[in-house]
Protein backbone atom coordinates (compact mmCIF):
# COMPACT_ATOMS: atom_id res chain seq x y z
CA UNK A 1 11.82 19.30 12.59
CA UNK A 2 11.20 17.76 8.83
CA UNK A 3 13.54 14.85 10.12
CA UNK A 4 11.16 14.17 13.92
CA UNK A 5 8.30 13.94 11.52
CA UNK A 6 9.42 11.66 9.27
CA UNK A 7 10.69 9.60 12.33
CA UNK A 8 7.31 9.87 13.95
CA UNK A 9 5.97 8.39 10.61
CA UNK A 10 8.08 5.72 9.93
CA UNK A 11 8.23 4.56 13.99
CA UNK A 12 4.42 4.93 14.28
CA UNK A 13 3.41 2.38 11.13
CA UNK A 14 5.54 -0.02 12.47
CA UNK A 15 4.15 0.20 16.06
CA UNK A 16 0.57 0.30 14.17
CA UNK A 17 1.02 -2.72 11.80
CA UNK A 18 3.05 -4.61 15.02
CA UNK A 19 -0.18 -3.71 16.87
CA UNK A 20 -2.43 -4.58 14.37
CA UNK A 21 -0.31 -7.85 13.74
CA UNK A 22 0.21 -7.29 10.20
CA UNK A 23 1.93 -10.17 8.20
CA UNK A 24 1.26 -9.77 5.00
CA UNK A 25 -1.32 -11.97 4.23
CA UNK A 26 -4.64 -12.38 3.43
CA UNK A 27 -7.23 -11.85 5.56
CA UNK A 28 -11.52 -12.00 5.26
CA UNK A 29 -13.39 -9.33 7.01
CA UNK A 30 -17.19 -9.03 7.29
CA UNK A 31 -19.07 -5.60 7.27
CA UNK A 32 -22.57 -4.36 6.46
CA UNK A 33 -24.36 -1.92 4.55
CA UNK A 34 -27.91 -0.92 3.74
CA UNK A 35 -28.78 -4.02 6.00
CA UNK A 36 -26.66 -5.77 3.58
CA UNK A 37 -23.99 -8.26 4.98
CA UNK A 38 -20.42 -8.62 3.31
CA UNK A 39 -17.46 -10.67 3.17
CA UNK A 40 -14.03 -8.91 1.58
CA UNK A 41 -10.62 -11.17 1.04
CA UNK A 42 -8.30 -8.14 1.47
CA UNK A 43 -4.30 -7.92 2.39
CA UNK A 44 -3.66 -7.52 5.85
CA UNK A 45 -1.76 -4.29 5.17
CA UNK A 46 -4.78 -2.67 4.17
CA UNK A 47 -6.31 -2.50 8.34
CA UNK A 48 -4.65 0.83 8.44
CA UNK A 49 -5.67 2.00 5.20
CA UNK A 50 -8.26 0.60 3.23
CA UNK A 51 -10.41 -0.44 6.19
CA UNK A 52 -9.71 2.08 8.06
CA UNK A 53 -10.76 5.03 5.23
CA UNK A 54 -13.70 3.12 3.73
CA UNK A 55 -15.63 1.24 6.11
CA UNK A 56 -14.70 2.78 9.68
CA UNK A 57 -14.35 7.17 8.18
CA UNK A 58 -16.27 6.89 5.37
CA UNK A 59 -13.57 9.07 3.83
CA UNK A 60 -15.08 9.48 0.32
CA UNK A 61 -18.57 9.90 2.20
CA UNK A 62 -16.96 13.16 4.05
CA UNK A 63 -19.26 15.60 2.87
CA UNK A 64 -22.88 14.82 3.48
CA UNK A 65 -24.06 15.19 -0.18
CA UNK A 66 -20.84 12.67 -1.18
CA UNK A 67 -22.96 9.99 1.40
CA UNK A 68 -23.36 6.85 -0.74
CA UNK A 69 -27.31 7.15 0.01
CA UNK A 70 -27.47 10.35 -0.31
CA UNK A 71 -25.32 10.53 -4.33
CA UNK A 72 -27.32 6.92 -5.27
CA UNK A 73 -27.68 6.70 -9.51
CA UNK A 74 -27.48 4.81 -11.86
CA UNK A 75 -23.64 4.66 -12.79
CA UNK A 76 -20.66 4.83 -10.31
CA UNK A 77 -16.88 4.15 -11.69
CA UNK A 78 -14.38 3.22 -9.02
CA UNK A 79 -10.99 4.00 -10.43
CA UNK A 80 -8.59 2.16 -8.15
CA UNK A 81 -10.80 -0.04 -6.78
CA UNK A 82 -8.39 -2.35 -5.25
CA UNK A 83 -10.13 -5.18 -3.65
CA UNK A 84 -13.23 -3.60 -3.85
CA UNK A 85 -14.31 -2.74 -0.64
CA UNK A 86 -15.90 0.90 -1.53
CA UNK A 87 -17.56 -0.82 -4.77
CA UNK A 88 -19.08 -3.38 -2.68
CA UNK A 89 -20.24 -0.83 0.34
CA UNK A 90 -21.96 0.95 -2.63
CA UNK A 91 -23.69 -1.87 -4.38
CA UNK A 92 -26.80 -1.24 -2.31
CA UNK A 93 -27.23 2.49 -4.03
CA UNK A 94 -26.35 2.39 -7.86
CA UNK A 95 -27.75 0.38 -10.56
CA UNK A 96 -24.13 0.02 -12.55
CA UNK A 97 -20.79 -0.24 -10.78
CA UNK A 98 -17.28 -0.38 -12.97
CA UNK A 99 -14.50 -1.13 -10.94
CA UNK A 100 -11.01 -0.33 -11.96
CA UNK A 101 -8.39 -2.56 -10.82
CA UNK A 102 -4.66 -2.80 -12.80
CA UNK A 103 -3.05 -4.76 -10.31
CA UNK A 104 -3.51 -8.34 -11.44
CA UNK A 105 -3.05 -9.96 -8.02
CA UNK A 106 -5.15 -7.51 -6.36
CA UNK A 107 -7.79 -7.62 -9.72
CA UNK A 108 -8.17 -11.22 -8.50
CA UNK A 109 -9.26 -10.70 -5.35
CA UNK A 110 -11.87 -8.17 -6.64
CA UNK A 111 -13.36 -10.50 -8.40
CA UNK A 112 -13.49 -13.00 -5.90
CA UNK A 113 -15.30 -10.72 -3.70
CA UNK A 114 -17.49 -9.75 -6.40
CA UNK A 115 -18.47 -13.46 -6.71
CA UNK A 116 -18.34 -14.62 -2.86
CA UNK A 117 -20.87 -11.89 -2.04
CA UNK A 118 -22.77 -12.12 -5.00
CA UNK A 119 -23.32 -9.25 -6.51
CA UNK A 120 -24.93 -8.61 -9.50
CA UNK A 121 -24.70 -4.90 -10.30
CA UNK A 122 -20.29 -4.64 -10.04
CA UNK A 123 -18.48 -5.11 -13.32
CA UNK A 124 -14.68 -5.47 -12.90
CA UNK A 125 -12.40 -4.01 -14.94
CA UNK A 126 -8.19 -4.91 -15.26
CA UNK A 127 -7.09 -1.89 -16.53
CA UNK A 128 -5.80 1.21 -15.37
CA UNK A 129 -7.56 4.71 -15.74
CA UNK A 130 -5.32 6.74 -18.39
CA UNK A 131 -6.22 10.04 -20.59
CA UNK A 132 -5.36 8.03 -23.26
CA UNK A 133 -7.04 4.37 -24.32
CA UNK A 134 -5.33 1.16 -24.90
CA UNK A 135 -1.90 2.55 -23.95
CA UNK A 136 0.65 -0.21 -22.73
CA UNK A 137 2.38 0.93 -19.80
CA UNK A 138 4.31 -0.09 -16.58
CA UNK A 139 2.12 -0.62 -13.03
CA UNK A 140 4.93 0.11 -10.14
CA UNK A 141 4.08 -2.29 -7.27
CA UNK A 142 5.12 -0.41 -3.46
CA UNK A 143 6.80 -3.32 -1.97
CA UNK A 144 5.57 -1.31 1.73
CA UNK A 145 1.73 -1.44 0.53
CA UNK A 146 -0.83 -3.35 -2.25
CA UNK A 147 -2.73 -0.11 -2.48
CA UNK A 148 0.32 1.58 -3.69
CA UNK A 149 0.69 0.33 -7.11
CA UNK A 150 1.00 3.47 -9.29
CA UNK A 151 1.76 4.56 -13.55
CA UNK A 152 3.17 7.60 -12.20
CA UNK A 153 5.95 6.28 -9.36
CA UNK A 154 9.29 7.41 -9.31
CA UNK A 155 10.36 4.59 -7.20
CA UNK A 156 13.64 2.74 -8.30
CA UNK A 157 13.31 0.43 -5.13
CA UNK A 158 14.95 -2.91 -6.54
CA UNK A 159 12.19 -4.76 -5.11
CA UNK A 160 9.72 -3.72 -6.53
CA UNK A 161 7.33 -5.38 -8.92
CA UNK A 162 6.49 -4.07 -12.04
CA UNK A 163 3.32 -5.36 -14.65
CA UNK A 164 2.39 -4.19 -18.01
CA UNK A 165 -1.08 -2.91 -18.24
CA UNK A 166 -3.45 -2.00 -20.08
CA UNK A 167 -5.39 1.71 -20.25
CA UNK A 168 -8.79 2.79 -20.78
CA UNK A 169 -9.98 6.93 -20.47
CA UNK A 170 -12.80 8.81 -19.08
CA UNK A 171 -13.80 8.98 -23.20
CA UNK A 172 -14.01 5.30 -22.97
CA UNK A 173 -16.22 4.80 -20.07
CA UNK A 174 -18.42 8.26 -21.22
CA UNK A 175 -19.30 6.29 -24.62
CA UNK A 176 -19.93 3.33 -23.43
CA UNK A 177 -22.12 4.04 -20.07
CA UNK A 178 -23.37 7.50 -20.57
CA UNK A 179 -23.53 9.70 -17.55
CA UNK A 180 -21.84 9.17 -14.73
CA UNK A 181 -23.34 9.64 -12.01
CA UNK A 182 -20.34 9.57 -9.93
CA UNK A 183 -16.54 8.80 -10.28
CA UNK A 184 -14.30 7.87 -7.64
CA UNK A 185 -10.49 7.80 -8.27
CA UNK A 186 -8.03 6.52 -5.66
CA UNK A 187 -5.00 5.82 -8.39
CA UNK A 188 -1.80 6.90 -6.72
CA UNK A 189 -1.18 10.52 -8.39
CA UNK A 190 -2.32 9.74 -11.98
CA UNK A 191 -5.07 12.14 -11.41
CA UNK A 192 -3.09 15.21 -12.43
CA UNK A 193 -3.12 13.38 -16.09
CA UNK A 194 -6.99 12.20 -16.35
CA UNK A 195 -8.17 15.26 -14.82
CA UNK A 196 -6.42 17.47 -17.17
CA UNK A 197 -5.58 15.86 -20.47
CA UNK A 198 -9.20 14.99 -20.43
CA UNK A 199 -11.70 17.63 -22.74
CA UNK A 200 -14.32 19.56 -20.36
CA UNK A 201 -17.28 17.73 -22.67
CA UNK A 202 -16.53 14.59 -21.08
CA UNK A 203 -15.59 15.94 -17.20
CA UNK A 204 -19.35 17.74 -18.27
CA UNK A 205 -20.63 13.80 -18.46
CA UNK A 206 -19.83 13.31 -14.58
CA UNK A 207 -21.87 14.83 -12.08
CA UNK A 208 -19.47 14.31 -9.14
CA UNK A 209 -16.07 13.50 -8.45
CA UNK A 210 -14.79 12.49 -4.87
CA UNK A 211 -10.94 11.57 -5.36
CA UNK A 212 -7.37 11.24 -3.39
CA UNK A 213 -5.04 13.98 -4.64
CA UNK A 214 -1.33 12.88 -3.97
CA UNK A 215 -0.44 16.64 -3.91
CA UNK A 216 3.38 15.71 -2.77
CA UNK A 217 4.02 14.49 -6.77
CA UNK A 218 3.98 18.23 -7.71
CA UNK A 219 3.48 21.31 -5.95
CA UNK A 220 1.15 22.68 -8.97
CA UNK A 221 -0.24 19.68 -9.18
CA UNK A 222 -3.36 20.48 -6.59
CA UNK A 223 -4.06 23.97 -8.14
CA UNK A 224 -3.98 22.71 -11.87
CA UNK A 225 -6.89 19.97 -11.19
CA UNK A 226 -9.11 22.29 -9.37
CA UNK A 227 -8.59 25.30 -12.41
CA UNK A 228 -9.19 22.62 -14.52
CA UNK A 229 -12.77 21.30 -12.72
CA UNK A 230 -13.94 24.91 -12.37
CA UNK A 231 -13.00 25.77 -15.80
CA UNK A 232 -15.34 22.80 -16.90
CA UNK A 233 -18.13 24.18 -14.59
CA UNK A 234 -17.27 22.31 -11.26
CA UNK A 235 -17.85 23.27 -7.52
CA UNK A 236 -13.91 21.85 -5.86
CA UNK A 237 -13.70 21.53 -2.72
CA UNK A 238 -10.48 20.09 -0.98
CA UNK A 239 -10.06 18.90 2.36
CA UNK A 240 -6.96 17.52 4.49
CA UNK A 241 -6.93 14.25 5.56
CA UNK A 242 -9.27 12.92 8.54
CA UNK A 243 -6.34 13.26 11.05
CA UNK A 244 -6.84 16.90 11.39
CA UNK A 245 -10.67 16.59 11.97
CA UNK A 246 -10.42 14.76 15.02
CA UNK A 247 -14.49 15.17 15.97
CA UNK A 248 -16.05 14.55 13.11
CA UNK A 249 -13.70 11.18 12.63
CA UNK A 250 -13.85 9.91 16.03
CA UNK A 251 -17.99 10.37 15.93
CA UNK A 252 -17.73 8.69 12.20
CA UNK A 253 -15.54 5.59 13.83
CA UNK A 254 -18.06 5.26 16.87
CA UNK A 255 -21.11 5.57 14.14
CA UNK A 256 -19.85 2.61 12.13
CA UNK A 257 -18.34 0.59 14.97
CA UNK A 258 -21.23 -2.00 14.99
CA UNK A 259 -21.28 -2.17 10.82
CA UNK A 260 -17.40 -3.96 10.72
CA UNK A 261 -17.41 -6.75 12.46
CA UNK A 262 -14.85 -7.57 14.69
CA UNK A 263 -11.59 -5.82 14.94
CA UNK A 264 -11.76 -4.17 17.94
CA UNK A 265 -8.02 -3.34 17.71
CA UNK A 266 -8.17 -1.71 15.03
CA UNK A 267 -11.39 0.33 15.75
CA UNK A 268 -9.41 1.48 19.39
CA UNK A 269 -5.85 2.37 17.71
CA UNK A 270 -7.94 4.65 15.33
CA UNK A 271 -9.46 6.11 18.02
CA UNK A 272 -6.71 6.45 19.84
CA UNK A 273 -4.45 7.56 16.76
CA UNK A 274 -6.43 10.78 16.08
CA UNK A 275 -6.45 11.57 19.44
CA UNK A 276 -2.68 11.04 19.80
CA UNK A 277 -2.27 13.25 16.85
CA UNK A 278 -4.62 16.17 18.38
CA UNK A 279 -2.08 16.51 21.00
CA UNK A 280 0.91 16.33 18.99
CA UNK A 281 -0.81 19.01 16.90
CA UNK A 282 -1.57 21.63 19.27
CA UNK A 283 1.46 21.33 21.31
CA UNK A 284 3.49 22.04 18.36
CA UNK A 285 5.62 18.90 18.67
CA UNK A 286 4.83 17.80 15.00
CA UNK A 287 4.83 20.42 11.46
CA UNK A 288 1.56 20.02 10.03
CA UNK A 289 2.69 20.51 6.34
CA UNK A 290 4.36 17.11 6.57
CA UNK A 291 1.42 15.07 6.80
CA UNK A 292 -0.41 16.99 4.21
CA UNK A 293 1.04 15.37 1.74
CA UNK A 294 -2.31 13.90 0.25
CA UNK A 295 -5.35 15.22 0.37
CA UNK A 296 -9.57 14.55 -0.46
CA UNK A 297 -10.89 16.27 -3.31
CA UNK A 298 -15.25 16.50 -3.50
CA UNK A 299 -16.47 18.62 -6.73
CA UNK A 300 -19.92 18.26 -8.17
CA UNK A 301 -20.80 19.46 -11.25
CA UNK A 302 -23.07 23.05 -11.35
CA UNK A 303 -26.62 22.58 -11.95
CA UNK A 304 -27.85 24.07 -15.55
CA UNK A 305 -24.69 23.16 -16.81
């Protein structure tokens, strides 16, 4: 069974990125927000990820008090930022953005988009969120994705790329902006380590956390993050990935069909992905526990605390 699934993966991307006509460049996509219009330079190997999770699921916006105008403030860190799509989709509803980007390639394209569309309130950031600051270490490029990149990889793969970069902590960004009002962290399983490693008086300085757990690195790895948010007086919540909440994604695709313009391929395989995997799911033909490998993460600090 473990090997059908991983065949079902591996087929199904490259059907999807075949479909999607995915060549590894660069391509410019247009979306609005807030009656705001935007244009994003992103790699086209992000369709099935990137745009996919941010723009057409709203994946970080799952839970209605996580809704970018519904968790508006006045500081939002995006930690893993990539080429900036979520920072930019949120520019309408916070005063201060920071967004985290390590990858230098990718770091340029942030700041492209920054400029091409703009904005004022997004400061970008080439550095890579760490539990320690001003560490030196190695940035492991996935030669299968951009959004990949990770401190923590165990990846020997010959080809991939690796950069030196350069780390800044939770402490850092606490000093210098104050509260945050909320902290988004998409950075490829260092979690476990900035969660953690980092003292409950600064985690006290956020009031919410929406993040991508890559609970495959470890099976503790889950568990120990959410002991450590409720320990620092944190409501966790965890949730599997959109696939297996096939409703509430297809209404969330159809709901922000007109806001990304364009890509009508994309918008149809999505819809037509969940519903593939529906079937697959309830007739048994696929193990669940192999595609739960990552998984969302929404905690919000307790009030009074």
């Amino acid at each position: 069974m473990r090997i059908l699934n991983l065949k079902i993966k591996n087929v199904g991307r490259k059907i999807i990125d075949n479909f999607l006509g995915v060549k590894n460049k660069i391509i410019k996509i247009k979306f609005s927000e807030n009656n705001k219009q935007f244009n994003c330079f992103i790699p086209d190997d992000q369709l099935w990820i990137s745009i996919k999770e941010i723009l057409l699921i709203g994946e970080y916006e799952r839970k209605k008090e996580f809704a970018l105008d519904k968790i508006s403030g006045n500081v939002l860190i995006d930690a893993g930022a990539h080429a900036g799509l979520y920072s930019l989709k949120a520019s309408p509803y916070f005063k201060k953005i920071i967004s985290i980007e390590p990858h230098p390639e990718i770091y340029r394209l942030l700041t492209q988009n920054i400029k091409i569309n703009k904005v004022k309130n997004i400061s970008p950031l080439q550095k890579a969120l760490w539990y320690e600051e001003d560490e030196e270490m190695k940035l492991v490029e996935s030669p299968y994705n951009t959004a990949n990149s990770s401190l923590v990889s165990d990846n020997t793969d010959s080809r991939n790329k690796i950069f030196s970069v350069k780390t800044l902590s939770l402490k850092d960004l606490v000093s210098k902006y104050g509260k945050i009002n909320l902290l988004k962290m998409d950075i490829e399983g260092a979690e476990l380590e900035v969660i953690t490693q980092t003292p409950c008086e600064i985690l006290k300085c956020i009031d919410a956390i929406v993040a991508e757990i890559h609970a495959c690195r470890t099976p503790v790895l889950l568990s120990q993050i959410v002991n450590k948010l409720k320990t620092c007086d944190f409501e966790v919540e965890i949730l599997k990935r959109p696939q297996f909440y096939y409703k509430e994604s297809v209404k969330k695709i159809i709901k922000n069909w007109k806001k990304v313009k364009g890509l009508t391929k994309l918008k149809l395989l999505s819809i037509f992905s969940f519903t593939f995997f529906k079937i697959l799911e309830k007739s048994r033909m696929i193990h669940i526990s192999e595609f739960e490998g990552t998984k969302m993460l929404f905690a919000k600090r307790k009030k009074n605390t």
